[in-house]
Protein backbone atom coordinates (compact mmCIF):
# COMPACT_ATOMS: atom_id res chain seq x y z
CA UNK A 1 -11.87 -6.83 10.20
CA UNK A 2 -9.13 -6.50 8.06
CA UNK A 3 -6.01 -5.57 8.48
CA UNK A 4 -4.13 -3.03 6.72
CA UNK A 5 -0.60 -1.75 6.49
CA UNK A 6 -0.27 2.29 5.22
CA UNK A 7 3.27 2.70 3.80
CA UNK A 8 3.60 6.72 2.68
CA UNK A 9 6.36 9.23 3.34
CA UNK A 10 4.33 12.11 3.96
CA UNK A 11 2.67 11.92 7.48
CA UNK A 12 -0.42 13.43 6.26
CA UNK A 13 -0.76 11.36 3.73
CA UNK A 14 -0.84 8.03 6.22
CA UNK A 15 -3.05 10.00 8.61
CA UNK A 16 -5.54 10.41 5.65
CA UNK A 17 -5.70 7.20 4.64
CA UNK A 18 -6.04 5.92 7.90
CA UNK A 19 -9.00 7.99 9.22
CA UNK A 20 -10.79 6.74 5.73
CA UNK A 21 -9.68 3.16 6.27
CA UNK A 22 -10.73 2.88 10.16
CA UNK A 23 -14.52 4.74 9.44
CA UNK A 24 -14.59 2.06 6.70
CA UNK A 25 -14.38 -1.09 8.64
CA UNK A 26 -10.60 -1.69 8.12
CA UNK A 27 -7.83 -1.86 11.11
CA UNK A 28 -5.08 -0.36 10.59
CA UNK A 29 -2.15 -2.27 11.92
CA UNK A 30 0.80 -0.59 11.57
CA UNK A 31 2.91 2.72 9.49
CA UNK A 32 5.80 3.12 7.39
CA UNK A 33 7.60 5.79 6.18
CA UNK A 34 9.74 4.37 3.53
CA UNK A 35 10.49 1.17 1.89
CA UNK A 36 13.22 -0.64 4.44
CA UNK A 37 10.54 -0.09 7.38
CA UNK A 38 7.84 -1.54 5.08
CA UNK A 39 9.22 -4.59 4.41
CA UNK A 40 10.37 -5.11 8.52
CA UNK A 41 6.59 -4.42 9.35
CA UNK A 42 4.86 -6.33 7.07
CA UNK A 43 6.99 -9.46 8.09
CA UNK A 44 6.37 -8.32 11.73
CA UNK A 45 2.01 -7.44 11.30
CA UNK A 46 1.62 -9.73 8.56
CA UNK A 47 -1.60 -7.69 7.37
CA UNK A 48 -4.04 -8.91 4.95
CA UNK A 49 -3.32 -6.01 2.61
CA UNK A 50 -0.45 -3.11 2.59
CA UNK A 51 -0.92 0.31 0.52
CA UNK A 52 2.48 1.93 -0.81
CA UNK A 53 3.27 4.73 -1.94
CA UNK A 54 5.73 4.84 -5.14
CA UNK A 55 8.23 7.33 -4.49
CA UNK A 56 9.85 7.25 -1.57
CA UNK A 57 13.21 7.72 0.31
CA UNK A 58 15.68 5.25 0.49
CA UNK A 59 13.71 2.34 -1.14
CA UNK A 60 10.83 2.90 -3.46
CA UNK A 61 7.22 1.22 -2.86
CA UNK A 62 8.05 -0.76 -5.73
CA UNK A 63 11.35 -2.44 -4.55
CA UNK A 64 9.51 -2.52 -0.97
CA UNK A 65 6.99 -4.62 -3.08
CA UNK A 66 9.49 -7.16 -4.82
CA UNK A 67 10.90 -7.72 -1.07
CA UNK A 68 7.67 -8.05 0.77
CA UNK A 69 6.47 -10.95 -2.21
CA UNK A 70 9.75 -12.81 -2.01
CA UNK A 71 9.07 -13.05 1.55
CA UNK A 72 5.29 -13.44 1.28
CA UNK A 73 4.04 -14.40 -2.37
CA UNK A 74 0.86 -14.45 -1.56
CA UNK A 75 1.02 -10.92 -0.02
CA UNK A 76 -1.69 -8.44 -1.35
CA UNK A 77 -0.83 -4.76 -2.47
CA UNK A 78 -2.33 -1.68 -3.35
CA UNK A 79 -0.16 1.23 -5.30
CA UNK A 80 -0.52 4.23 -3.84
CA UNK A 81 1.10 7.30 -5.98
CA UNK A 82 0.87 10.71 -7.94
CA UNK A 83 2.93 9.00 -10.66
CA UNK A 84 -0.31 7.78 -12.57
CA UNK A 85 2.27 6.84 -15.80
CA UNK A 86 1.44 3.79 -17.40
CA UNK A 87 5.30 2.80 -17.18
CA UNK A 88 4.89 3.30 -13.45
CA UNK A 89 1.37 1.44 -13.09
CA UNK A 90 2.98 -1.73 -15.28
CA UNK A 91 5.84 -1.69 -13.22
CA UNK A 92 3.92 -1.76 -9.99
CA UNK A 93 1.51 -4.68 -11.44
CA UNK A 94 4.59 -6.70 -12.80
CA UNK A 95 6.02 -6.34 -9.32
CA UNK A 96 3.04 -7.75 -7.87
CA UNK A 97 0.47 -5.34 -6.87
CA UNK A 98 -3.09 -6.21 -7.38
CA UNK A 99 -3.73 -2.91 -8.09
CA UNK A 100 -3.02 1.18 -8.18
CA UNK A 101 -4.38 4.11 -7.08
CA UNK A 102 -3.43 7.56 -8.20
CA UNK A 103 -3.67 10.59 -6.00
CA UNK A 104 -5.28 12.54 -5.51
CA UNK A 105 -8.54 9.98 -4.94
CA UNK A 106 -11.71 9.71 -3.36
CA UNK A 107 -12.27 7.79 -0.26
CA UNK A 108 -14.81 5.51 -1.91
CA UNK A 109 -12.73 5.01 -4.71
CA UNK A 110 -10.01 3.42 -1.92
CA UNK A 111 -12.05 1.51 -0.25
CA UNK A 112 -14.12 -0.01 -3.32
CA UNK A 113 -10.13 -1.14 -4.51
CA UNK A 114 -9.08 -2.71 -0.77
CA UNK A 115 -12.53 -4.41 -1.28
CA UNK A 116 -11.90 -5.77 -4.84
CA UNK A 117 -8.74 -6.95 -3.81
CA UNK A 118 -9.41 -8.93 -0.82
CA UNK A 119 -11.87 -11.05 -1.64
């Protein structure tokens, strides 16, 4: 099973996506709100993939994301955002992320992406 980290600042949006990662076969390890607590769980879960949302309090998913592949460059990462620009989606690549997601999206489309990018 693998394991997944939801990083989102609106509650209901990390609820969502883990009810549709958990009926899919995914465990989801851990929750963050915002981009400091991302980068101390994913050094403390270690999860096989992490979803983050862009725009966020305090530290945005995509400085979360430079953090999290200093510490693990090998780390897998979804974007997660309503900022679908293609400034924001090149950004999010360049920093790392194997790939983006724009809300609002359909539960197969999430899971067919975690799939892609974990195997």
């Amino acid at each position: 099973m693998k394991r997944v980290l939801v990083v989102d600042d609106a509650a209901f949006m990390r609820m969502a996506i883990k009810e549709m990662l958990n009926k899919n076969g995914f465990e989801v390890v851990g929750e963050a709100e915002n981009g400091y607590t991302a980068v101390r769980r994913f050094k403390e879960l270690k999860p096989d993939v992490v979803t983050i949302d862009i725009t966020m309090p305090e530290m945005t998913g995509i400085e979360a994301l430079k953090l999290i592949k200093e510490f693990d460059p090998g780390a897998v990462a979804v974007m997660v955002s309503a900022m679908g620009q293609e400034s924001m989606v090149r950004e999010a690549i360049a920093a790392g992320a194997k790939s983006f997601i724009v809300k609002p999206f359909k539960e197969e489309h999430m899971i067919q992406i975690l799939n892609k990018v974990l195997l």
